[in-house]
PDB file of N, CA and C in Angstrom:
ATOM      1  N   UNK A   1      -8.854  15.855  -8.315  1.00  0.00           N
ATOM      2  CA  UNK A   1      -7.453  16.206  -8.198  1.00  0.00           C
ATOM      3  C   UNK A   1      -6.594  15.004  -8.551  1.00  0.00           C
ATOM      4  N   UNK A   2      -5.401  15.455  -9.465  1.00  0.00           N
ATOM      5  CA  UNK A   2      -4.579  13.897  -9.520  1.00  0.00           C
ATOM      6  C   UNK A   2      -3.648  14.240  -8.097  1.00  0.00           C
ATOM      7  N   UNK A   3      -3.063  12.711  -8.603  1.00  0.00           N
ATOM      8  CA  UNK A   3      -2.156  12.738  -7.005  1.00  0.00           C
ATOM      9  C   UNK A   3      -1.180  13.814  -6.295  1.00  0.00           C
ATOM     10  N   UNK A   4      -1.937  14.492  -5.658  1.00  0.00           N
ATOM     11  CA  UNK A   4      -1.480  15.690  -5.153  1.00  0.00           C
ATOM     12  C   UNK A   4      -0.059  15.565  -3.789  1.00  0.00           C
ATOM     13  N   UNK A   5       0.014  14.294  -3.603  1.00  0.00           N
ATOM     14  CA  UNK A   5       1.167  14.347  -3.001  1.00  0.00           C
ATOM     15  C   UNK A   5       1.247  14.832  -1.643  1.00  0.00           C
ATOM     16  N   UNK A   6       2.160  13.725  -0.416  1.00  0.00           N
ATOM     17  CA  UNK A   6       1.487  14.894   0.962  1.00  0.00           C
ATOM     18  C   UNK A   6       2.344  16.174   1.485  1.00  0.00           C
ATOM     19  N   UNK A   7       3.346  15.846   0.725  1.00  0.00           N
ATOM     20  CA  UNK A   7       4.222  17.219   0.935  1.00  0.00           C
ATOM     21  C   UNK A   7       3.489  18.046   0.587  1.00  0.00           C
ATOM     22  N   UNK A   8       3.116  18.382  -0.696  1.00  0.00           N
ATOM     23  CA  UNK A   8       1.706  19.410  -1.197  1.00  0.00           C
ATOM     24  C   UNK A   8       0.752  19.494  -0.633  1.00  0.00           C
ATOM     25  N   UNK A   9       0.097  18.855  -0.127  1.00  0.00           N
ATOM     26  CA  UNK A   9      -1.492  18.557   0.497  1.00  0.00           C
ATOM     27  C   UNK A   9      -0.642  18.938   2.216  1.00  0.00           C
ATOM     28  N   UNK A  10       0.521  18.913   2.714  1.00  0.00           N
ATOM     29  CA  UNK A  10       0.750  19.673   3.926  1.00  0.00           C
ATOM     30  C   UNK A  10       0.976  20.670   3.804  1.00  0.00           C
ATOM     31  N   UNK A  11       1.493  21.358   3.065  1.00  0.00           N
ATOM     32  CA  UNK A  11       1.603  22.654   1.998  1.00  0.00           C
ATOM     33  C   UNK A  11      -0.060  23.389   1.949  1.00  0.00           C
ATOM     34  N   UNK A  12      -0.740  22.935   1.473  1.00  0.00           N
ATOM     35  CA  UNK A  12      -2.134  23.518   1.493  1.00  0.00           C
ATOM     36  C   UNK A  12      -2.487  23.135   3.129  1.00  0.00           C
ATOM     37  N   UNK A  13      -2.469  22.563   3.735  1.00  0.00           N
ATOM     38  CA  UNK A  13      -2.584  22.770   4.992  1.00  0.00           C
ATOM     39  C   UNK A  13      -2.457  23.790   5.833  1.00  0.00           C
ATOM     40  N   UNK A  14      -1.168  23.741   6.062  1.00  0.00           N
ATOM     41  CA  UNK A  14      -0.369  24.795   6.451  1.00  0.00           C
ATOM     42  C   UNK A  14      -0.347  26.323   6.520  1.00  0.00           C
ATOM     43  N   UNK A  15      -0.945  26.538   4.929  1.00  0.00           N
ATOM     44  CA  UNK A  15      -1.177  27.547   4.592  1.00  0.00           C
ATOM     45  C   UNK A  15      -2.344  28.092   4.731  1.00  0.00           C
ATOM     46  N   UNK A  16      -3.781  27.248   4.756  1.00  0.00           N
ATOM     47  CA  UNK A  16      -4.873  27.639   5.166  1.00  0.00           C
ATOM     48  C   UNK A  16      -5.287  27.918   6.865  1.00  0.00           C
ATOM     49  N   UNK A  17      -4.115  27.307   7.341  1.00  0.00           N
ATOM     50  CA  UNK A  17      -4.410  27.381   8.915  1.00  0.00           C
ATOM     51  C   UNK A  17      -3.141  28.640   9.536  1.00  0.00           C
ATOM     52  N   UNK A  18      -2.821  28.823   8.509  1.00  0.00           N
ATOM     53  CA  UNK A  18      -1.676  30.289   8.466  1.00  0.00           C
ATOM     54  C   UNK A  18      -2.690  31.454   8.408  1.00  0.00           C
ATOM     55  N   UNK A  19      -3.356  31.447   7.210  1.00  0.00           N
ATOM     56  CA  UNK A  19      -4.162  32.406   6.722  1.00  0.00           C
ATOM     57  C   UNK A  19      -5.426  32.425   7.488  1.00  0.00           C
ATOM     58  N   UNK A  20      -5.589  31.479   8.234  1.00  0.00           N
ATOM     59  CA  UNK A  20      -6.844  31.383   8.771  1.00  0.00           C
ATOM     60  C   UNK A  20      -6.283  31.577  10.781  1.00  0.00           C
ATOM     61  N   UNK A  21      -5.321  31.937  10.937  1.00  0.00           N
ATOM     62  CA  UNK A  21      -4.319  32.549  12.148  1.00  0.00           C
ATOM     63  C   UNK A  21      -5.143  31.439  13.037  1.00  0.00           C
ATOM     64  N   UNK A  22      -4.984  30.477  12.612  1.00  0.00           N
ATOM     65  CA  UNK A  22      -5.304  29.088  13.646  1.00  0.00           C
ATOM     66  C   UNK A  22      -3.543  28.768  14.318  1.00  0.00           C
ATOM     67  N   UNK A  23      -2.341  29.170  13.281  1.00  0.00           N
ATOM     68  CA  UNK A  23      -0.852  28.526  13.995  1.00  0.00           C
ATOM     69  C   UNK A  23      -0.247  30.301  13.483  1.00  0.00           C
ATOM     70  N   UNK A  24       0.718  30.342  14.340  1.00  0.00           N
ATOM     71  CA  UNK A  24       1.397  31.445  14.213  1.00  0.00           C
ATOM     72  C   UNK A  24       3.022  31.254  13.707  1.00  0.00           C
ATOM     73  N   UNK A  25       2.981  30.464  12.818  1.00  0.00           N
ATOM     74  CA  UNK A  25       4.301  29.617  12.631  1.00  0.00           C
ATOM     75  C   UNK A  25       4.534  30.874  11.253  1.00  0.00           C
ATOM     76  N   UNK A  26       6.111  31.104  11.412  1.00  0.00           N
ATOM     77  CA  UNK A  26       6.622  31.677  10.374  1.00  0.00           C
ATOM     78  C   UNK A  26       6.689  31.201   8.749  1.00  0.00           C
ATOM     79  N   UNK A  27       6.090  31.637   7.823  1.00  0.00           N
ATOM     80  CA  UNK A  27       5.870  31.247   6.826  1.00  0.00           C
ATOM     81  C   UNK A  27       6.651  30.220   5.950  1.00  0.00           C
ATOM     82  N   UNK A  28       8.636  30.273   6.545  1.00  0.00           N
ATOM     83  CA  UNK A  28       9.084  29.046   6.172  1.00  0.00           C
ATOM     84  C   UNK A  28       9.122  28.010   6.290  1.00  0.00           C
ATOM     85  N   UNK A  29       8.557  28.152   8.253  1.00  0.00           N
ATOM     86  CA  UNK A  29       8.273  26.949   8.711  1.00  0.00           C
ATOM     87  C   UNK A  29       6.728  26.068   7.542  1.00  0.00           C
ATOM     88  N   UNK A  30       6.407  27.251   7.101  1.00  0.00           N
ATOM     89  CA  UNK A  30       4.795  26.988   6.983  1.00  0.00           C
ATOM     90  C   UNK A  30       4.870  26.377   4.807  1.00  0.00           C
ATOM     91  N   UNK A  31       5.797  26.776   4.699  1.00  0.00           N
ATOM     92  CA  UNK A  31       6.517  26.611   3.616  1.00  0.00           C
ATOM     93  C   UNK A  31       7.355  25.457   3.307  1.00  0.00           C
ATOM     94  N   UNK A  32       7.655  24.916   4.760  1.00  0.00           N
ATOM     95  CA  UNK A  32       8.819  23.985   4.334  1.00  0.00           C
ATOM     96  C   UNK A  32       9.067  22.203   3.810  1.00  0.00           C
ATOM     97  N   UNK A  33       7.364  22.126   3.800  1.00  0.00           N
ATOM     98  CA  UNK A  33       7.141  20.637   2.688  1.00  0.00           C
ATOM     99  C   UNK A  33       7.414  20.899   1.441  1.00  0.00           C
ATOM    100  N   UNK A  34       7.171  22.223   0.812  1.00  0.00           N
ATOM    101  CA  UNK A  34       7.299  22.659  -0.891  1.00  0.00           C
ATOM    102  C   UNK A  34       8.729  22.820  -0.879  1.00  0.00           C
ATOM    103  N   UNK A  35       9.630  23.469  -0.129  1.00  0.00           N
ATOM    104  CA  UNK A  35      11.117  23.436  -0.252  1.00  0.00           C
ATOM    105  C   UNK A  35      11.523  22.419   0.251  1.00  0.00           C
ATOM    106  N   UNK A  36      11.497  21.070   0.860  1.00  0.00           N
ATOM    107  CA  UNK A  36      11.849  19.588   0.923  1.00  0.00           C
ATOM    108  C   UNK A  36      11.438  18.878  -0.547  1.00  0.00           C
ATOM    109  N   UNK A  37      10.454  19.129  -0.768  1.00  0.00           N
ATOM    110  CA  UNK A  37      10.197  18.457  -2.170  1.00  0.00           C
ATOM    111  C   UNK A  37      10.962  19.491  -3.235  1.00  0.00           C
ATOM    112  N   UNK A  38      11.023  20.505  -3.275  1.00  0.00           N
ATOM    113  CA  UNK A  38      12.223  21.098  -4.667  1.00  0.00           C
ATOM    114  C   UNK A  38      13.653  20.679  -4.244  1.00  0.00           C
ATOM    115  N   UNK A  39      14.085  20.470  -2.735  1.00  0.00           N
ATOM    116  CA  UNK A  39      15.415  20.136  -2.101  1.00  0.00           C
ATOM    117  C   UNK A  39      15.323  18.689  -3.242  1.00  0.00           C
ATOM    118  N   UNK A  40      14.435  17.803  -2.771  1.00  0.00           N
ATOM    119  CA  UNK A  40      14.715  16.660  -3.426  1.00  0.00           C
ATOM    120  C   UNK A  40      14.762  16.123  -4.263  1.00  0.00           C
ATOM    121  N   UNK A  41      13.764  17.401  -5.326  1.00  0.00           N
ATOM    122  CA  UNK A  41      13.993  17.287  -6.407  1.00  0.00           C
ATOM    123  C   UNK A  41      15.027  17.572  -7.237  1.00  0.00           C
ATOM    124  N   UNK A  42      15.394  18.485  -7.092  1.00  0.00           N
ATOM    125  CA  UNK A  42      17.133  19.229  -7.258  1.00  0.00           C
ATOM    126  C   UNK A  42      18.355  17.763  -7.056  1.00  0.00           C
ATOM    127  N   UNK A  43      17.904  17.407  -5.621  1.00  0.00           N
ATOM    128  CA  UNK A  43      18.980  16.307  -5.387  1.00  0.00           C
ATOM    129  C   UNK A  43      19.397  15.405  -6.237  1.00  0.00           C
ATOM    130  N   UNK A  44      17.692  14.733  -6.497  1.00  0.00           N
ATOM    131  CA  UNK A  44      17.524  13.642  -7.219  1.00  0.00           C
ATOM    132  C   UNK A  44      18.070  14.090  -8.732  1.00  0.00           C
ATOM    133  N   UNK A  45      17.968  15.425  -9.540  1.00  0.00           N
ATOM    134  CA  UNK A  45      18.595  15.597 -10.303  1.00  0.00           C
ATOM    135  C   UNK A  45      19.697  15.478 -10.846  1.00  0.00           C
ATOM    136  N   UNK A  46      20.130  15.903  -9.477  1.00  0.00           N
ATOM    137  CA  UNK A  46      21.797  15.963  -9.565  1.00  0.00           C
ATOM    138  C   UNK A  46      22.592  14.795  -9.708  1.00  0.00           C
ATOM    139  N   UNK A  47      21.721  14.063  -8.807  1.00  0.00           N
ATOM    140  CA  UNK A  47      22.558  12.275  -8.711  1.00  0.00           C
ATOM    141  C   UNK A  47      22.511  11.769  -9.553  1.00  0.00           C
ATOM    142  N   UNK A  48      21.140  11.886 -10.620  1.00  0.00           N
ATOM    143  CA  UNK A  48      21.143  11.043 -12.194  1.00  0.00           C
ATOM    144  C   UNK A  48      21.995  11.921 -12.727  1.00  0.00           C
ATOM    145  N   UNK A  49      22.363  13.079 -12.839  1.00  0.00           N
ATOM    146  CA  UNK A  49      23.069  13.776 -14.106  1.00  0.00           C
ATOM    147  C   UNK A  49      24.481  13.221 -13.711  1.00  0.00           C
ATOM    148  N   UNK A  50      25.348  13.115 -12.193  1.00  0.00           N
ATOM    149  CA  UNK A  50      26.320  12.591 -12.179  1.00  0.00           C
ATOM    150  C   UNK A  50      26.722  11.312 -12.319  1.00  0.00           C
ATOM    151  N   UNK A  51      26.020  10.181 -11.901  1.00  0.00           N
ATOM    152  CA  UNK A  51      25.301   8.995 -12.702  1.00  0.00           C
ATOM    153  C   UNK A  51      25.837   9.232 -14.364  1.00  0.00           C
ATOM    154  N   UNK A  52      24.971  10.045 -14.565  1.00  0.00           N
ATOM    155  CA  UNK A  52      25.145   9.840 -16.164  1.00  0.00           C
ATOM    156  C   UNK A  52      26.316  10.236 -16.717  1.00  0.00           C
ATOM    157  N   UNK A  53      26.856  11.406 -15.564  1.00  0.00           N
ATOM    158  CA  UNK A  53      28.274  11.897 -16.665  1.00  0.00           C
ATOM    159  C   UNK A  53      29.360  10.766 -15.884  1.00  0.00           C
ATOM    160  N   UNK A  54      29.803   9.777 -15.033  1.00  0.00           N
ATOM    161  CA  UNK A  54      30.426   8.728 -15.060  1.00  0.00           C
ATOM    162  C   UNK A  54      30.376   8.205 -15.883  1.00  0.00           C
ATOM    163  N   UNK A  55      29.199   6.972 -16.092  1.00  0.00           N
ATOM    164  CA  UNK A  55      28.795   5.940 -16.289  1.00  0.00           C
ATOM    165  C   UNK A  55      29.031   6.533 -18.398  1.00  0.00           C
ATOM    166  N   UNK A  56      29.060   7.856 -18.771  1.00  0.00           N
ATOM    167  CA  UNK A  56      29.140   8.385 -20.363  1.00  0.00           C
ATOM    168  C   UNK A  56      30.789   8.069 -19.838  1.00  0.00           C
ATOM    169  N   UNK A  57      31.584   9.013 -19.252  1.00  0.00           N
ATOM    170  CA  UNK A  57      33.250   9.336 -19.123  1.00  0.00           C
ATOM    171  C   UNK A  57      33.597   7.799 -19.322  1.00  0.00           C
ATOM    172  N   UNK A  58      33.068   6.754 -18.135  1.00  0.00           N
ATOM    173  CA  UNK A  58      33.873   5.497 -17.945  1.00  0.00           C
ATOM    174  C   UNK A  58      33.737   4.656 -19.417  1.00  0.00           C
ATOM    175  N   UNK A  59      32.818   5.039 -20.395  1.00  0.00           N
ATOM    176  CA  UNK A  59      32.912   4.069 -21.974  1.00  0.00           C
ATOM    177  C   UNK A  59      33.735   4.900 -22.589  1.00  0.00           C
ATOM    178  N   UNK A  60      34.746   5.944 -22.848  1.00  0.00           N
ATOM    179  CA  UNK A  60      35.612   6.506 -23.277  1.00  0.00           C
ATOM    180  C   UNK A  60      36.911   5.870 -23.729  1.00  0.00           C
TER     181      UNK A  60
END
C-alpha cells in the first residue's frame, strides 16, 4: 500500500468495526475522518486559489 494516510486507515477502521457491529456509532460519525480530509482539502484549495487571485489582482 502507498501512504495510506491515518485519516484513511481510521476510515477503514471504523468501517470494519461498523460492519463487523463491534461499535454502534452512526455512519457519519463512522465517516467522519474521510469528510475532515475532503473539509481540508476543499479548504486548502480555497486559500491557494485566493492567494493566487490577490497576489495576480495586486501586479495590475
Amino acid at each position: 500500500m502507498k501512504n495510506i494516510g491515518i485519516l484513511n486507515l481510521l476510515t477503514l477502521v471504523f468501517i470494519l468495526l461498523k460492519v463487523l457491529h463491534v461499535i454502534t456509532w452512526s455512519w457519519f460519525l463512522v465517516l467522519l475522518p474521510t469528510i475532515i480530509s475532503f473539509g481540508l482539502g476543499i479548504l486548502f484549495f480555497v486559500v491557494i486559489l485566493i492567494v493566487s487571485l490577490v497576489t495576480y489582482n495586486g501586479h495590475e
